[in-house]
Every structure is written in structure tokens, then in C-alpha cells.
Protein backbone atom coordinates (compact mmCIF):
# COMPACT_ATOMS: atom_id res chain seq x y z
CA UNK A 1 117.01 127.00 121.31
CA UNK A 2 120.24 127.21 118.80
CA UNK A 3 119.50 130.26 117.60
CA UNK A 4 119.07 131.87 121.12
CA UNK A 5 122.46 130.31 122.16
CA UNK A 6 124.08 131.34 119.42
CA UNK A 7 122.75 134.93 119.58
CA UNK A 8 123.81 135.25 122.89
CA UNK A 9 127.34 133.55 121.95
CA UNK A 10 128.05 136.43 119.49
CA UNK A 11 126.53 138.93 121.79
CA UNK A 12 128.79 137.91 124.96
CA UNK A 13 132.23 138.04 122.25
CA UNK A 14 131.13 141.29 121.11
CA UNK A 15 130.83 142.58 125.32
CA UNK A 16 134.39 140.77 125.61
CA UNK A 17 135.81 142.75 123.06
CA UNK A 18 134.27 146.05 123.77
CA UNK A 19 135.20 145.95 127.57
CA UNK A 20 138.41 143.91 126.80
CA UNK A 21 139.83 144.45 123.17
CA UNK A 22 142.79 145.92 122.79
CA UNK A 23 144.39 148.20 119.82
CA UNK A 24 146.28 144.68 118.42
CA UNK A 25 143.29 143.17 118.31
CA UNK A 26 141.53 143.26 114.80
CA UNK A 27 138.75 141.75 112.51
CA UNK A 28 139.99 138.70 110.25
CA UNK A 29 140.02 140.19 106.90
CA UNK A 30 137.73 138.79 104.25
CA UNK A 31 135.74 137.10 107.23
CA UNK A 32 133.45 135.24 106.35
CA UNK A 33 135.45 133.66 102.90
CA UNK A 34 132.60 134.61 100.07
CA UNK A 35 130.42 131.96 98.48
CA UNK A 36 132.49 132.36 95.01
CA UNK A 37 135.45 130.71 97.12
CA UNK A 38 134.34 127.06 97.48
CA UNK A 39 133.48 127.17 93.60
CA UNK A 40 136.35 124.27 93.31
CA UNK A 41 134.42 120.80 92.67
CA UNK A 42 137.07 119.97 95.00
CA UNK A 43 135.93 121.96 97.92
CA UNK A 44 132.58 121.38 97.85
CA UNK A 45 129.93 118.74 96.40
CA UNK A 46 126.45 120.40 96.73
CA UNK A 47 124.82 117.00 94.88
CA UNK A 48 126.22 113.38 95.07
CA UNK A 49 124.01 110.16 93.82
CA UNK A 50 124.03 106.45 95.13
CA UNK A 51 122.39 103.12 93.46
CA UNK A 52 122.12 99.57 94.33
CA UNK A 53 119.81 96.62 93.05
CA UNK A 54 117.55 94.60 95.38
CA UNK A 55 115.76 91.75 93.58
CA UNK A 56 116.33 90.80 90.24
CA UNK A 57 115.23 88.15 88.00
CA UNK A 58 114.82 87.52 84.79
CA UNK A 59 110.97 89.44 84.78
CA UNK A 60 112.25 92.44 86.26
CA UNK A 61 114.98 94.69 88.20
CA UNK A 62 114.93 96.29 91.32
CA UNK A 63 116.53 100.06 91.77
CA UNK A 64 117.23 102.05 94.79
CA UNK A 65 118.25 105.52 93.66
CA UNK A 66 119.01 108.11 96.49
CA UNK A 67 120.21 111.49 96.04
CA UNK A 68 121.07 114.65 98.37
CA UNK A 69 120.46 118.39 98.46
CA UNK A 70 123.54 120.12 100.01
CA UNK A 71 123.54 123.06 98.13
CA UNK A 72 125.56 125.82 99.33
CA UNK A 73 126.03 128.42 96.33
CA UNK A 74 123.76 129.81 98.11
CA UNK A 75 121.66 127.19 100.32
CA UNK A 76 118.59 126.50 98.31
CA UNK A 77 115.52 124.20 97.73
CA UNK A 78 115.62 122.89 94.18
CA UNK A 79 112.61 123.65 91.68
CA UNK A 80 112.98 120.61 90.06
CA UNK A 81 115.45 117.25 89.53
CA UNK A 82 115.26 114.71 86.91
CA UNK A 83 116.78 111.42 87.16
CA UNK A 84 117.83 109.64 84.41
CA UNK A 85 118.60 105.51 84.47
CA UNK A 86 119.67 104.08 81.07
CA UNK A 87 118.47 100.36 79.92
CA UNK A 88 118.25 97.89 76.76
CA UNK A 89 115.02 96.33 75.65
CA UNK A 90 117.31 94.56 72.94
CA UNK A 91 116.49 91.28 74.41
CA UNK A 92 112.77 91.83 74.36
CA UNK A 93 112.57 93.12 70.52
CA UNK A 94 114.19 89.82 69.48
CA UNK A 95 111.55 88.16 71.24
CA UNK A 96 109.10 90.19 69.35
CA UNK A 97 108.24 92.02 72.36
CA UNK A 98 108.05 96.06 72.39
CA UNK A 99 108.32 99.07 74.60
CA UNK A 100 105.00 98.94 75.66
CA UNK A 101 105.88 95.40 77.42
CA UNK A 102 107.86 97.38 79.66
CA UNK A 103 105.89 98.59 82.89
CA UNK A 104 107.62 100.31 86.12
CA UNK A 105 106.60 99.57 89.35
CA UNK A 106 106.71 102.14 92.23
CA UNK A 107 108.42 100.46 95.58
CA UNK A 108 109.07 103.23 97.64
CA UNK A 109 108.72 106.97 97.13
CA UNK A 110 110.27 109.12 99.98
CA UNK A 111 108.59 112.30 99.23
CA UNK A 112 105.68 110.93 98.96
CA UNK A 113 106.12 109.59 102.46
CA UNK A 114 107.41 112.40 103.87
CA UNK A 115 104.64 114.72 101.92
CA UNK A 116 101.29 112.35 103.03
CA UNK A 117 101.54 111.83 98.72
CA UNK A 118 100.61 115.51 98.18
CA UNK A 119 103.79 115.16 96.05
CA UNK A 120 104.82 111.71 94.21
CA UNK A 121 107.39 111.14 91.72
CA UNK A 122 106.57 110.79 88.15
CA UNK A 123 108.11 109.01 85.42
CA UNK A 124 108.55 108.21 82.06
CA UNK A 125 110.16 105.33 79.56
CA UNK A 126 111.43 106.31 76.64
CA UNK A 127 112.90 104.09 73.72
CA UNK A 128 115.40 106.78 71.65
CA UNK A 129 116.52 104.30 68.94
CA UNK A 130 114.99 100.71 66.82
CA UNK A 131 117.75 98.93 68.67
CA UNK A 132 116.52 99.18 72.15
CA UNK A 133 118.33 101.97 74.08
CA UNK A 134 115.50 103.17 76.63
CA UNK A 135 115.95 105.30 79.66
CA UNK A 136 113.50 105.88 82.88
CA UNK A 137 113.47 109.50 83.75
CA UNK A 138 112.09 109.78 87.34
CA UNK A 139 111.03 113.57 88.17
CA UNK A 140 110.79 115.36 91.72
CA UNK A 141 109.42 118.42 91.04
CA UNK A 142 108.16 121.47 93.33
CA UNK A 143 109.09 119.95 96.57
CA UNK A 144 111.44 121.58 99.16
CA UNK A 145 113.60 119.45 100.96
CA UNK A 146 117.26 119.72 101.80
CA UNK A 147 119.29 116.56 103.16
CA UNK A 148 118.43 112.96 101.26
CA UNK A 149 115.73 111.72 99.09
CA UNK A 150 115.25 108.23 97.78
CA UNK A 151 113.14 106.44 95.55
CA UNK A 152 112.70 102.31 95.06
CA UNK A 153 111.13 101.33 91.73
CA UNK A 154 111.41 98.52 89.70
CA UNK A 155 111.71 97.71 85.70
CA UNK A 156 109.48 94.63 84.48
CA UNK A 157 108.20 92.92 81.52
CA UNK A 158 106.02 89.92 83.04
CA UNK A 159 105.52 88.81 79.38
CA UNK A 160 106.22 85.32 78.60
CA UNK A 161 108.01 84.70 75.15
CA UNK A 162 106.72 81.69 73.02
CA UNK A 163 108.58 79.11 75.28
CA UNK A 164 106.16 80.42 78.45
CA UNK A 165 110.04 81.84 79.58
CA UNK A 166 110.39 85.64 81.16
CA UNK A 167 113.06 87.36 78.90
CA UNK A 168 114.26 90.42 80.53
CA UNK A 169 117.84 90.46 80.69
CA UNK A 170 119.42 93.53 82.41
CA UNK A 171 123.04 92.63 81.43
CA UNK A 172 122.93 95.01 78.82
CA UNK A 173 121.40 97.73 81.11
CA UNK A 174 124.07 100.38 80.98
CA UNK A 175 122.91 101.57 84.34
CA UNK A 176 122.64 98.34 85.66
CA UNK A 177 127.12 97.04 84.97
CA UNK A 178 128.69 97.71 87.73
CA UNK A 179 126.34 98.62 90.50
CA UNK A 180 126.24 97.02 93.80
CA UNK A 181 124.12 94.27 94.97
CA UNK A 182 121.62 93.70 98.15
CA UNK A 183 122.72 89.99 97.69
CA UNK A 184 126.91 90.73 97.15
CA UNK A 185 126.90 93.04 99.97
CA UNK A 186 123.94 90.87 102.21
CA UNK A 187 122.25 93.84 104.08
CA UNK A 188 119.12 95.68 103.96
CA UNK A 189 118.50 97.46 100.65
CA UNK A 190 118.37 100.88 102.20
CA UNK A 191 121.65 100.52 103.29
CA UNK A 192 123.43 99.26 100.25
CA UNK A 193 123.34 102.20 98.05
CA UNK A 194 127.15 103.24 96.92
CA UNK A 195 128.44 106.56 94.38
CA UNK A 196 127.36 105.62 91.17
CA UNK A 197 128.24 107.41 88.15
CA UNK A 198 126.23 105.66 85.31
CA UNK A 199 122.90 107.04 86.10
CA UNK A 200 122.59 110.97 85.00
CA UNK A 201 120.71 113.81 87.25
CA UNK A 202 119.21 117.06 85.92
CA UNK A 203 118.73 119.91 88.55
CA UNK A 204 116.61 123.07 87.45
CA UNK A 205 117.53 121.93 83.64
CA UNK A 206 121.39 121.84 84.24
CA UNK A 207 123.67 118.41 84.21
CA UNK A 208 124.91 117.77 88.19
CA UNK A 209 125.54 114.25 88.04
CA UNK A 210 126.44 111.41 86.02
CA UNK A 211 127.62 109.94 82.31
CA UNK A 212 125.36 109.05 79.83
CA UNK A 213 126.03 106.34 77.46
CA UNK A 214 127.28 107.17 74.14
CA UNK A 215 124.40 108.30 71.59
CA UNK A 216 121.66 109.13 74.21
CA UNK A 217 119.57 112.50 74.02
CA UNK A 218 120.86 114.78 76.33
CA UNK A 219 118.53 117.05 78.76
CA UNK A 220 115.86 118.74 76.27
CA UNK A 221 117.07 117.52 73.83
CA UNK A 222 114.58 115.93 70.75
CA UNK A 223 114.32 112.25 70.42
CA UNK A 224 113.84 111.01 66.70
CA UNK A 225 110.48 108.81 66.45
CA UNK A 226 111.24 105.50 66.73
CA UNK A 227 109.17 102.57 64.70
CA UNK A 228 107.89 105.15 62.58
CA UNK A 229 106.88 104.88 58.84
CA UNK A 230 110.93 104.15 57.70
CA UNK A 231 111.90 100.64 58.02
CA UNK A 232 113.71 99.71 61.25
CA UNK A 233 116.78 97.52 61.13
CA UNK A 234 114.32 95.34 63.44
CA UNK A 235 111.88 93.58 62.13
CA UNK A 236 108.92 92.34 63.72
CA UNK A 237 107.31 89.44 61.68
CA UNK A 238 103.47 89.07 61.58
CA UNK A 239 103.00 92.37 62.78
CA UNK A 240 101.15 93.87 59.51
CA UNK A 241 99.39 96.67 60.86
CA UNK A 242 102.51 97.92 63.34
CA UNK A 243 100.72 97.86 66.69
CA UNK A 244 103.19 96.02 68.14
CA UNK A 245 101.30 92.74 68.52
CA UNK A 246 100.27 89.73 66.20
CA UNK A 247 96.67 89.10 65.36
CA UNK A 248 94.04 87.99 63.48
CA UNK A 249 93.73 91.51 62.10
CA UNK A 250 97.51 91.05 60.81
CA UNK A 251 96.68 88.36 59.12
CA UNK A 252 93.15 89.78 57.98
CA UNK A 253 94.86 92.92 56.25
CA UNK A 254 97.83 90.98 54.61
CA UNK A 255 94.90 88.80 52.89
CA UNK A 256 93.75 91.90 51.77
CA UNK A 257 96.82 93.00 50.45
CA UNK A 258 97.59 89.51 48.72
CA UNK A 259 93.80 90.30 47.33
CA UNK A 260 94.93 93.77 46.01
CA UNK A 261 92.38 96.06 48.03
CA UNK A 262 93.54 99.80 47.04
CA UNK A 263 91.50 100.48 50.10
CA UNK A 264 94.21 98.85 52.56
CA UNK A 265 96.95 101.53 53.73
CA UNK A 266 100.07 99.73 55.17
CA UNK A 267 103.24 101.29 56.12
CA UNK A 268 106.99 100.30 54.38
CA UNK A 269 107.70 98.53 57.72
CA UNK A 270 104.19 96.59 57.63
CA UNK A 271 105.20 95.43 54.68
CA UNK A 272 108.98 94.10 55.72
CA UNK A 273 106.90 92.37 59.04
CA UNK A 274 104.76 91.13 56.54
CA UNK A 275 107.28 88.85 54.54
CA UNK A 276 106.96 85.84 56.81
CA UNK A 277 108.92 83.09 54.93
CA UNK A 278 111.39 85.57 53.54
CA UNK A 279 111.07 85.28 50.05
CA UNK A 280 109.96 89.18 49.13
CA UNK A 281 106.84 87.67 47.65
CA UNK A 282 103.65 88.59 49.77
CA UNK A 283 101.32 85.63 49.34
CA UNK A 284 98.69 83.37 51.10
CA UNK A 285 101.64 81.52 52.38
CA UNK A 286 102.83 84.71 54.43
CA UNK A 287 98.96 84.73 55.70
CA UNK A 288 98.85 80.97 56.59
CA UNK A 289 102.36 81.59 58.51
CA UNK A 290 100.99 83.79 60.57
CA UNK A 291 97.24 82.23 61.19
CA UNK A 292 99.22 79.08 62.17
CA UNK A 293 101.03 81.14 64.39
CA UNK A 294 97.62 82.33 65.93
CA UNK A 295 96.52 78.50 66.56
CA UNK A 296 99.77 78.13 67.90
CA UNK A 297 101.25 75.65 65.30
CA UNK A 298 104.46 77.33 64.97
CA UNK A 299 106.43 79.24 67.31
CA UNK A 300 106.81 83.06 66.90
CA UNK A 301 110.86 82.60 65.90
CA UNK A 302 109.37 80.70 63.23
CA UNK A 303 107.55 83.37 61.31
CA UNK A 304 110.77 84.92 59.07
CA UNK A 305 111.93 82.15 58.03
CA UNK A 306 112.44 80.52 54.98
């Protein structure tokens, strides 16, 4: 029905002026301005971002990220956008806790919704260095749309340290300072969302929206392996074998080492997590440490100590 009126709106000027016109009558030069005009940031703002936290606790954080499409240079559906959000697992490596703790949890996915889940959002966690800076990066990809698109997720570790306490502390989230609250502003979540300029956006591989914090890979950029064979300014005592966790096959392959097997290959950082009571001596003591750790004798901030 709009474009029939509006047909017959430029049909019924164009009668006017043909029965009508007269000779001072003329066409508004460089009508209609060209699309190279509004290139001004000022003028135009084809891609704004919003963010606000729902629940939050000390297990896990709530995001609502929401983003439009108002692309006019020209009008177009985008082949792709990655969203970055930027957080610290610092808390959770001094509890001897990893990035494989750290699980996200779909809330809400509008395409998905709006596609009957023939499209979904992916994602990915990445740690990019040994002291905890991670990022989330969601990814909408090969879905048109034009308008608004949202997507609710949350960051957990539901790991209890050694005191049966959750640990996840998003203070140090760089995405997290400074982003409005469903409890500060007391409305509905989906209403909350405000500008936010600490979480980064990718469309079709080019920066749109956002700063990163200082250090972090930028878009296609390589990440350094982190925890790999070099020793990490973290270390992550009783954890012989590097697989993140303490066992009774740590404490089974530092007996072997004690025992001198030449059969038993273990990494320069197995052997820092190794050292137990600190002493740069790998004994039976380092061994006991950690099998009294196992029968839950000793509490895990006990192991590297002396």
C-alpha cells in the first residue's frame, strides 16, 4: 500500500508540473544529496551498541548485548558481526581454577527466535594471556536482518574453591565497570540496555564499535598459546601433568619422577606446579603434599608453601 501511494504521489507532482510548471520553476540541483555526503560520523551512525547486567552473583554474570543495523552507505544486510566482551579469570587462577571452569550460558537469542533456530549465535572464550585476560566473542553470521538484534547470555564458573565458596568476581571484568544495572535502574532487563563503549563489534571483518582494553588481540589477529610448555608467571601447584586439575595421577607421575623413570615426560611448568613446599627439591614430601591434598587434609592454598 506505501509503495502505491507513493507512486501515485510522484506521479500526480510530475502532472502538476507538466500542466502547471512554469519557466522559474526548476529541479533542485544535486537532488537527491549522494550517499558519499553523510560520510561524517556526525551525520550518520549506521551501527550503535547497548549493554546492561541482569543477575549477578558471585557464580556468574548476566549480559544483555543489543545491537542495530541502520546501514545506509548503501542500505545493506550484513554478512557477518562479531561481538566481542572482555573479562578476567584472575580470580579463578588464584583459586587454582582454569579456563575450562568457565562455561556460558545462552539466555536469550533473538535470531534464533525470530529464525525458528535455523540460525543461532555461536561463541567462543578465549584466554589471550597466563594472567587471565579472556574475552567472549559472540558471532551472528549469514542472517539478514535490518533494525535491532539482541542476545542474553551469561558467564559462570559454578565451581566451588576449597572453602565450598563460588569465586567469580566480575570486578575486574573490563566489560563489566561501568555498565548499567537491572537492579540500579529497577526495570525489566530488556529495557535497561544503555550506549556502551567497552564491549568491541566486528562487522564483515572491519572495527564499528567499541575500545578494547589495552594488550588484547585485535580482529584476526593471532593469540600466543597460553599455558604452554614455557613457565607461566602462574603457578598451579599439584598440577604435575598440566591438565588443569589435581589428581592421583599428579601425584602418581611426580613419584615417578622422585623415582627417576627416564620414561616420564613432564613439561618445565609441570615441574614449577610440582614444587609443593617450595624448596626447589622434588621429593616424596612434594608427593605426600599433594596425596594429603587428595584426602582432603590440607587445603589447596596450602600446597606451595613452605
Amino acid at each position: 500500500m506505501a509503495v502505491d501511494y507513493n507512486a501515485a504521489a510522484v506521479g500526480a507532482c510530475s502532472g502538476l508540473y507538466y500542466f502547471y510548471g512554469t519557466e522559474d520553476m526548476k529541479i533542485q540541483e544535486n537532488f537527491p544529496p549522494p550517499e558519499s555526503s553523510f560520510k561524517d560520523p556526525e551525520d550518520l551512525l549506521e551501527f550503535e551498541l547497548k549493554a546492561a547486567v541482569g543477575q549477578e552473583d558471585n557464580m556468574a554474570t548476566q549480559i544483555l548485548i543489543t545491537f542495530t543495523n541502520q546501514t545506509l552507505l548503501p542500505p545493506r544486510y550484513l554478512n557477518e558481526v562479531k561481538i566481542r566482551y572482555y573479562f578476567s579469570i584472575e580470580e579463578l587462577l588464584e583459586n587454582g581454577h582454569t579456563i575450562e571452569n568457565v562455561t556460558i550460558r545462552p539466555d536469550y537469542d533473538k535470531m534464533a527466535s525470530d529464525s525458528n533456530k535455523e540460525h543461532e549465535v555461536t561463541y567462543e572464550v578465549v584466554q589471550y594471556t597466563d594472567a587471565g585476560d579472556c574475552y567472549v566473542e559472540l558471532t551472528w553470521a549469514d542472517y539478514k536482518f535490518y533494525g535491532e538484534m539482541g542476545y542474553q547470555f551469561a558467564i559462570m564458573d559454578d565451581k566451588q574453591n576449597d572453602e565450598y565458596v563460588f569465586i567469580m568476581d566480575s570486578s575486574n571484568d573490563y566489560s563489566r565497570q561501568g555498565m548499567v544495572t537491572q537492579e540500579e535502574l529497577n526495570k525489566p532487563l530488556n529495557a535497561c540496555p544503555e550506549v556502551f563503549d567497552r564491549i568491541t563489534m566486528y562487522v564483515d571483518g572491519e572495527h564499528v564499535w567499541g575500545t578494547a582494553p589495552e594488550g588484547a588481540p585485535g580482529y584476526g589477529e593471532e593469540i600466543p598459546p597460553v599455558g604452554t610448555d614455557e613457565p607461566s608467571n602462574s603457578v598451579s601447584y599439584g598440577d604435575v601433568n598440566c591438565d588443569n586439575l589435581v589428581t592421583i595421577a599428579d601425584a602418581v607421575m611426580l613419584s615417578r619422577i622422585v623415582g627417576e623413570d627416564t620414561t616420564v615426560t613432564v613439561s618445565s611448568q609441570g615441574l614449577l606446579n610440582a614444587d609443593c613446599k617450595l624448596d626447589q627439591v622434588l621429593d616424596a614430601t612434594d608427593t605426600a603434599r599433594i596425596l594429603s591434598y587428595l584426602a582432603k587434609l590440607i587445603k589447596y592454598t596450602q600446597l606451595g608453601t613452605t
